[in-house]
Protein backbone atom coordinates (compact mmCIF):
# COMPACT_ATOMS: atom_id res chain seq x y z
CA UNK A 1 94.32 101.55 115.99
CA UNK A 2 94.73 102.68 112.11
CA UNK A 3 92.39 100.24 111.49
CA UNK A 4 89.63 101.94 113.17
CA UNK A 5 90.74 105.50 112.13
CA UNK A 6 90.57 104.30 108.41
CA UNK A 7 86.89 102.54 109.02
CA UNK A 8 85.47 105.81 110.65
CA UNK A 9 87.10 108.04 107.73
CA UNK A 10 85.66 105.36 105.12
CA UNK A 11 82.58 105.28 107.06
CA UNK A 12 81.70 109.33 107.18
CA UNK A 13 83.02 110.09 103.54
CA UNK A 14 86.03 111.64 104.63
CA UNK A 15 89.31 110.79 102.39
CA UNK A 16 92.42 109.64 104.65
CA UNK A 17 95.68 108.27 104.03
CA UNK A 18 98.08 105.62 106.28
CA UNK A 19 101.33 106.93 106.25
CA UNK A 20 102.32 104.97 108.91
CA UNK A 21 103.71 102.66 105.76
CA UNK A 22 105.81 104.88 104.39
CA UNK A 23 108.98 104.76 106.47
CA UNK A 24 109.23 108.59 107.12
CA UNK A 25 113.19 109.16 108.66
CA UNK A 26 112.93 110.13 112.43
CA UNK A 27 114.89 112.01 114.22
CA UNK A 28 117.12 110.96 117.42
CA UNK A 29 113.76 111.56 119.18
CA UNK A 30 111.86 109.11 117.38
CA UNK A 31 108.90 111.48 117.64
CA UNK A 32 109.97 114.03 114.80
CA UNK A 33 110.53 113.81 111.19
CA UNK A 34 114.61 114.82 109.98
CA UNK A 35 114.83 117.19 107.47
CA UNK A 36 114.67 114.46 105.26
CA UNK A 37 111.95 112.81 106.37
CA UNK A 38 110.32 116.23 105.97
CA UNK A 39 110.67 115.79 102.34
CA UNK A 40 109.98 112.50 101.87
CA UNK A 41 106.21 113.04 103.78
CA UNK A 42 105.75 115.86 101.36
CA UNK A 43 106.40 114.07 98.35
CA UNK A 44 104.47 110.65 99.29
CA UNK A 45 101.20 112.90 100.16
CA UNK A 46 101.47 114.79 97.13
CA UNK A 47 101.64 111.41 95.52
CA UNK A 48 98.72 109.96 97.61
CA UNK A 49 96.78 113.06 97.54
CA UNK A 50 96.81 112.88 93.56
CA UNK A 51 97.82 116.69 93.30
């Protein structure tokens, strides 16, 4: 499914990122980000985002 997402963004010009590599720390939910991974998402789009 990323796949396509990253094709259409590539395809209409528009900049995206995969974070689905990035190991992001879930919660007991598996659905939400910890505190932690909070942070982490933060820092590795910063990184990504060149800012």
């Amino acid at each position: 499914m990323i796949k396509c997402f990253m094709e259409l963004a590539k395809e209409f010009g528009i900049k995206a990122i995969d974070a689905s590599k990035w190991n992001i720390e879930m919660g007991y939910d598996g659905v939400h980000f910890t505190i932690e991974g909070h942070k982490q998402f933060a820092k590795m789009l910063l990184r990504e985002s060149n800012l």
